[in-house]
Protein backbone atom coordinates (compact mmCIF):
# COMPACT_ATOMS: atom_id res chain seq x y z
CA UNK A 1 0.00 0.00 0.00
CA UNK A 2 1.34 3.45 -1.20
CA UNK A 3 0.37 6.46 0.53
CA UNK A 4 1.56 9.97 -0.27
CA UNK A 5 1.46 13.07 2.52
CA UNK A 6 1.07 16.68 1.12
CA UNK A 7 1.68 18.78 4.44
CA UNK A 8 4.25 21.31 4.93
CA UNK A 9 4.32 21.16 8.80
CA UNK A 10 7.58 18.45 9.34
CA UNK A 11 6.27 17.32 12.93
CA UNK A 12 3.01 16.21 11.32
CA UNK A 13 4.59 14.56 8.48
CA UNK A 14 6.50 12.39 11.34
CA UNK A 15 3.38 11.91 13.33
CA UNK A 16 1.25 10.64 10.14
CA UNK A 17 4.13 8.19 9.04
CA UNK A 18 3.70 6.34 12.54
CA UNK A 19 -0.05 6.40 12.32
CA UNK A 20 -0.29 5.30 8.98
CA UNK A 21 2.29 2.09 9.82
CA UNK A 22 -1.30 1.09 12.08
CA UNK A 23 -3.20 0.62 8.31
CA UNK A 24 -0.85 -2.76 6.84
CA UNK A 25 2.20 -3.65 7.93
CA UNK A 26 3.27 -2.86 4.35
CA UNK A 27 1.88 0.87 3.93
CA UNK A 28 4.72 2.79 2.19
CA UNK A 29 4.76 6.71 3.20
CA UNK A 30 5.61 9.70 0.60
CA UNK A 31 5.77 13.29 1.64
CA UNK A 32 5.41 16.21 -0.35
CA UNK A 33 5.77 19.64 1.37
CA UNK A 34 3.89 21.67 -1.01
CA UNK A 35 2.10 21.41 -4.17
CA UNK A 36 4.41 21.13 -7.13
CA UNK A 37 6.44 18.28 -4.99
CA UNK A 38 2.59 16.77 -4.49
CA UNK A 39 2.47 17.14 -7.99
CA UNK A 40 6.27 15.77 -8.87
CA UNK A 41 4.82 12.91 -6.71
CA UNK A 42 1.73 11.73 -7.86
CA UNK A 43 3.55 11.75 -11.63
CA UNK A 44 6.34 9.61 -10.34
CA UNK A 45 3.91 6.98 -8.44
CA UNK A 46 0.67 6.50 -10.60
CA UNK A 47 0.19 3.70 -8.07
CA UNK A 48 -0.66 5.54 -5.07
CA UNK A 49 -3.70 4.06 -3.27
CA UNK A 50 -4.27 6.90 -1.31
CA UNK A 51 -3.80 11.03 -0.95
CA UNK A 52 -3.77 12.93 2.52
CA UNK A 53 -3.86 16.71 2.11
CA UNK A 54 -3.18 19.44 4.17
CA UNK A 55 -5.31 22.26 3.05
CA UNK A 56 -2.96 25.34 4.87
CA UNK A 57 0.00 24.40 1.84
CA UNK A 58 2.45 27.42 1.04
CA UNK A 59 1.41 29.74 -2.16
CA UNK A 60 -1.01 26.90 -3.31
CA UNK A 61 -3.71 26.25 -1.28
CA UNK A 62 -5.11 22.96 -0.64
CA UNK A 63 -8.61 23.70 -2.12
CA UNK A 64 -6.58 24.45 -5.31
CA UNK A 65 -4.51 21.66 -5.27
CA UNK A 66 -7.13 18.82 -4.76
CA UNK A 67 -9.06 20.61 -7.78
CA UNK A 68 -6.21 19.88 -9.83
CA UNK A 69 -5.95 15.91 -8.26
CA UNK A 70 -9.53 15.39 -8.81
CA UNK A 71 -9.10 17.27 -12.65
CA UNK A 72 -5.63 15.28 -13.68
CA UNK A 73 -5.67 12.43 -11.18
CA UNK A 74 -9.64 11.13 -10.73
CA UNK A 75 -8.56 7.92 -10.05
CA UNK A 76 -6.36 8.68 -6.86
CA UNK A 77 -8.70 8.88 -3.48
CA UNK A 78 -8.36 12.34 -1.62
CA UNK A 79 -8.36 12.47 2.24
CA UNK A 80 -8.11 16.15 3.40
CA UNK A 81 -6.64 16.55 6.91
CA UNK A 82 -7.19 20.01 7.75
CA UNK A 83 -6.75 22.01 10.90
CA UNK A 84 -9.80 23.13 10.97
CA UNK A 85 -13.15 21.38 11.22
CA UNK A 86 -15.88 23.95 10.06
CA UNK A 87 -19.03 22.49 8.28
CA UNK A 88 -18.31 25.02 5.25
CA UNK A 89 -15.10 23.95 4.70
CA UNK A 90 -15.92 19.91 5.05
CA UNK A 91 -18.38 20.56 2.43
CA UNK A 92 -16.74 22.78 0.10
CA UNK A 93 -13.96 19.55 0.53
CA UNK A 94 -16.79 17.17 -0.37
CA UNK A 95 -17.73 19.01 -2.95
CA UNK A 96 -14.43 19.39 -4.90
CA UNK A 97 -14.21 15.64 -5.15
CA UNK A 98 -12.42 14.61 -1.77
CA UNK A 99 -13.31 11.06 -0.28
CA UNK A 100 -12.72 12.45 3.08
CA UNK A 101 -12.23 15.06 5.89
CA UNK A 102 -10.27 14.49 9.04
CA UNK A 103 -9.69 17.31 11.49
CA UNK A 104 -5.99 17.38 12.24
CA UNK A 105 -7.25 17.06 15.81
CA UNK A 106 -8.67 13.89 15.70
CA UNK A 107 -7.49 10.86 17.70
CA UNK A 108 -4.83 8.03 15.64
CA UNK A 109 -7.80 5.42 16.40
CA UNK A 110 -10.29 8.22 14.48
CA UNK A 111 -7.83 8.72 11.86
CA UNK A 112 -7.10 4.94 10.85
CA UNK A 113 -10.48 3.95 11.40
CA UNK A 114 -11.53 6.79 8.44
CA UNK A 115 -9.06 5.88 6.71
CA UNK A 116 -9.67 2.10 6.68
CA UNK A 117 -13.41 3.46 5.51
CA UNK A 118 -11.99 5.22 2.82
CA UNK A 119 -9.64 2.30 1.65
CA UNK A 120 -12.90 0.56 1.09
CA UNK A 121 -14.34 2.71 -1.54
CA UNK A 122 -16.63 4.33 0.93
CA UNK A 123 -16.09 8.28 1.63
CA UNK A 124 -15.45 9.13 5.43
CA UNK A 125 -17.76 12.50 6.41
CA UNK A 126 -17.07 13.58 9.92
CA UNK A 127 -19.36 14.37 12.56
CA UNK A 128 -19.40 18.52 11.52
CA UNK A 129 -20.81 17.78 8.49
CA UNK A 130 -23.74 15.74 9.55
CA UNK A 131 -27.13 17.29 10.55
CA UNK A 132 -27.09 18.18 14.43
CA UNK A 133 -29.44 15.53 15.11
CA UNK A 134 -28.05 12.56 13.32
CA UNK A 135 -24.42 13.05 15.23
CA UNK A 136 -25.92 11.69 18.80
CA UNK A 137 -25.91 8.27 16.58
CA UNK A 138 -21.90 7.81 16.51
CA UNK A 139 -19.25 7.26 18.95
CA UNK A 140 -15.73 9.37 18.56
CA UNK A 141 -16.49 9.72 15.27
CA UNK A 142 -16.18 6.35 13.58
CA UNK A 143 -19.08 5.57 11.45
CA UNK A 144 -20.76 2.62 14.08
CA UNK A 145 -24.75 3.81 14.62
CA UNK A 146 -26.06 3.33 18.06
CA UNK A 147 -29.24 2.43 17.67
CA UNK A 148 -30.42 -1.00 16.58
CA UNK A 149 -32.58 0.24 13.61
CA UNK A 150 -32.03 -0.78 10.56
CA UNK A 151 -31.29 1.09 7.43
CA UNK A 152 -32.42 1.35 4.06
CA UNK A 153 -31.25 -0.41 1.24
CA UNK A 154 -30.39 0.89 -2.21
CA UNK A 155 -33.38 -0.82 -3.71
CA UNK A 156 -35.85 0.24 -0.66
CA UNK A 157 -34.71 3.94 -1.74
CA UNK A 158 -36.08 3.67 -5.20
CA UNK A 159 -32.64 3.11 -6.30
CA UNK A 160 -32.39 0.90 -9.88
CA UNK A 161 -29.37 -1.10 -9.69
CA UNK A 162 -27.20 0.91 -12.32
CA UNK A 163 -27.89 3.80 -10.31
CA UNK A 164 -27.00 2.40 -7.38
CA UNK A 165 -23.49 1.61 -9.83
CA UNK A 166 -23.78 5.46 -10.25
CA UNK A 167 -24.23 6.81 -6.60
CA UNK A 168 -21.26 4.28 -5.29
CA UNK A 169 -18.88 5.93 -7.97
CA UNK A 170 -19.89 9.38 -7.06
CA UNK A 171 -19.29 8.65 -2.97
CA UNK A 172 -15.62 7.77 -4.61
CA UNK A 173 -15.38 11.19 -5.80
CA UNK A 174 -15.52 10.56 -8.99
CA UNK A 175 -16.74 13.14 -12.09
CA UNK A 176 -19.18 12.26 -14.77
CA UNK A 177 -16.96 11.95 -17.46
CA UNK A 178 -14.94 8.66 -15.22
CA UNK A 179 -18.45 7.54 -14.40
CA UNK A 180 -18.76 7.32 -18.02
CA UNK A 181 -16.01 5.48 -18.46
CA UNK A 182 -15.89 3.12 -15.80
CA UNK A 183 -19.72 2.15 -16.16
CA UNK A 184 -19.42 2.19 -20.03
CA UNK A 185 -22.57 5.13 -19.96
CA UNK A 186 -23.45 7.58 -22.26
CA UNK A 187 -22.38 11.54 -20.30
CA UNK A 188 -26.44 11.93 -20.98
CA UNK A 189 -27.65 8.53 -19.23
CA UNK A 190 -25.37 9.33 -16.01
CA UNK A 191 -26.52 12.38 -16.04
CA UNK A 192 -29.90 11.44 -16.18
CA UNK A 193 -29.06 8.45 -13.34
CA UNK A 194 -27.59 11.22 -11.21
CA UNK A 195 -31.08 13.68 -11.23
CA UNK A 196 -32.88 10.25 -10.60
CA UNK A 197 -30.32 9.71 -7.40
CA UNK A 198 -30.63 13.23 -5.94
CA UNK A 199 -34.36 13.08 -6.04
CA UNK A 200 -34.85 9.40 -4.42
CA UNK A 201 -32.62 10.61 -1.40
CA UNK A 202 -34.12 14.28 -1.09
CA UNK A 203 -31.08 16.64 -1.97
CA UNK A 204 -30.44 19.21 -4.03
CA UNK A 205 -27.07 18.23 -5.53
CA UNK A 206 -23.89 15.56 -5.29
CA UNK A 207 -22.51 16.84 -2.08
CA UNK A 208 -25.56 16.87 0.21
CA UNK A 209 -26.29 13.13 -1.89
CA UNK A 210 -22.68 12.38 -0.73
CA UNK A 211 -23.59 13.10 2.83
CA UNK A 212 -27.02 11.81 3.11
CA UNK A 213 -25.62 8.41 1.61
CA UNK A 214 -23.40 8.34 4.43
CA UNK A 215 -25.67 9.28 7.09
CA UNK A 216 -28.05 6.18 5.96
CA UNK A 217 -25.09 4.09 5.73
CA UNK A 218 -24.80 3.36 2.07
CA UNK A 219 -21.44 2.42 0.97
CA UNK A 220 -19.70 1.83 -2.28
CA UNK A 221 -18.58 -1.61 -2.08
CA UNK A 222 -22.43 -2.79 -1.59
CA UNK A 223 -23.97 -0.26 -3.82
CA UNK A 224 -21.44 -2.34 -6.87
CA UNK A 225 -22.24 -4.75 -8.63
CA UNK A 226 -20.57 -5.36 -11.97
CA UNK A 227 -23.30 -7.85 -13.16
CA UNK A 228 -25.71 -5.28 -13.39
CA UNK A 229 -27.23 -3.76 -16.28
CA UNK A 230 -29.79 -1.02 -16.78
């Protein structure tokens, strides 16, 4: 497993490379201090199975940076670690294509259990970015409801089963022209699949989908199904 760190702060660097070693006993650890090395890295190691960036990076921000991953790189997960933890900025993270937002505060058991979650296929959205209401429901942050009832399938949501193909690829991140490709679609049909998604779960567009998937516990792996076909 090949990991790469974008983060210009050295004594973070050091921290992640020890928490990271708690994912496989074979995780590999890159750095990159800013974003042309980030850059310089990714091109070098077309392999990496994972991205952790800082968004506080010197004369590029990190907003910029992972619109230029998602733009050049779509098949490379993003995991933003960010110092902050404000709803806006989770979302506006979400929104740009990341798989995942960890507050630089969080605990090492938090951070490899998100990260683990991400490594699935399944997008990671912290606590701040779900409804008031729905955050009673976890415990330090992992994704493990509380109470005993159960949740929704795909189908149960009005979901067909290519759209259900659809919805898992967008909680990956991933833009409608890889959809495309990966699901061997028509631009028009996923768009029309994605319209059909945001209305069965009741949100205006593919962030708040994004989140609402998460907060009803639908996650990528189930959601595909290569024998499908719609």
């Amino acid at each position: 497993m090949k990991i790469l760190v974008v983060d210009d702060h050295p004594l973070i660097v050091e921290a992640l490379h020890h928490v990271l070693k708690g994912l496989a006993a074979d995780v590999e650890v890159l750095d990159a201090r800013n974003a042309s090395e980030g850059r310089a890295q990714l091109e070098a190691h077309p392999d990496l199975d994972l991205l952790l960036l800082d968004l506080g990076l010197p004369r590029v921000d990190g907003f910029t940076l992972l619109a230029d991953i998602r733009e050049t790189f779509p098949a490379v997960p993003v995991v933003v670690l960010s110092g902050t933890d404000s709803r806006e900025d989770v979302l506006r993270a979400i929104e740009a294509g990341a798989m995942g937002f960890i507050p630089k505060s969080s605990s090492n058991h938090v951070m490899v259990n998100a990260l683990r979650i991400v490594l699935t296929g399944t997008p990671y959205i912290p606590l701040e970015a779900l409804p008031r209401s729905d955050s009673a429901d976890y415990a330090d942050g992992t994704r493990e409801p509380l109470s005993d009832h159960r949740l929704p399938s795909a189908r149960e949501l009005g979901l067909t089963d290519r759209q259900a193909q659809v919805l898992a690829l967008m909680l990956q991140g991933k833009p409608n022209k890889l959809i495309c490709r990966e699901l061997n679609l028509a631009e028009g049909t996923v768009k029309i699949h994605v319209a059909a998604i945001l209305r069965a779960l009741n949100v205006a567009n593919r962030t708040q989908a994004v989140i609402e998937a998460s907060r009803l516990g639908l996650e990528a792996p189930g959601l595909l199904d290569p024998g499908t076909k719609t």
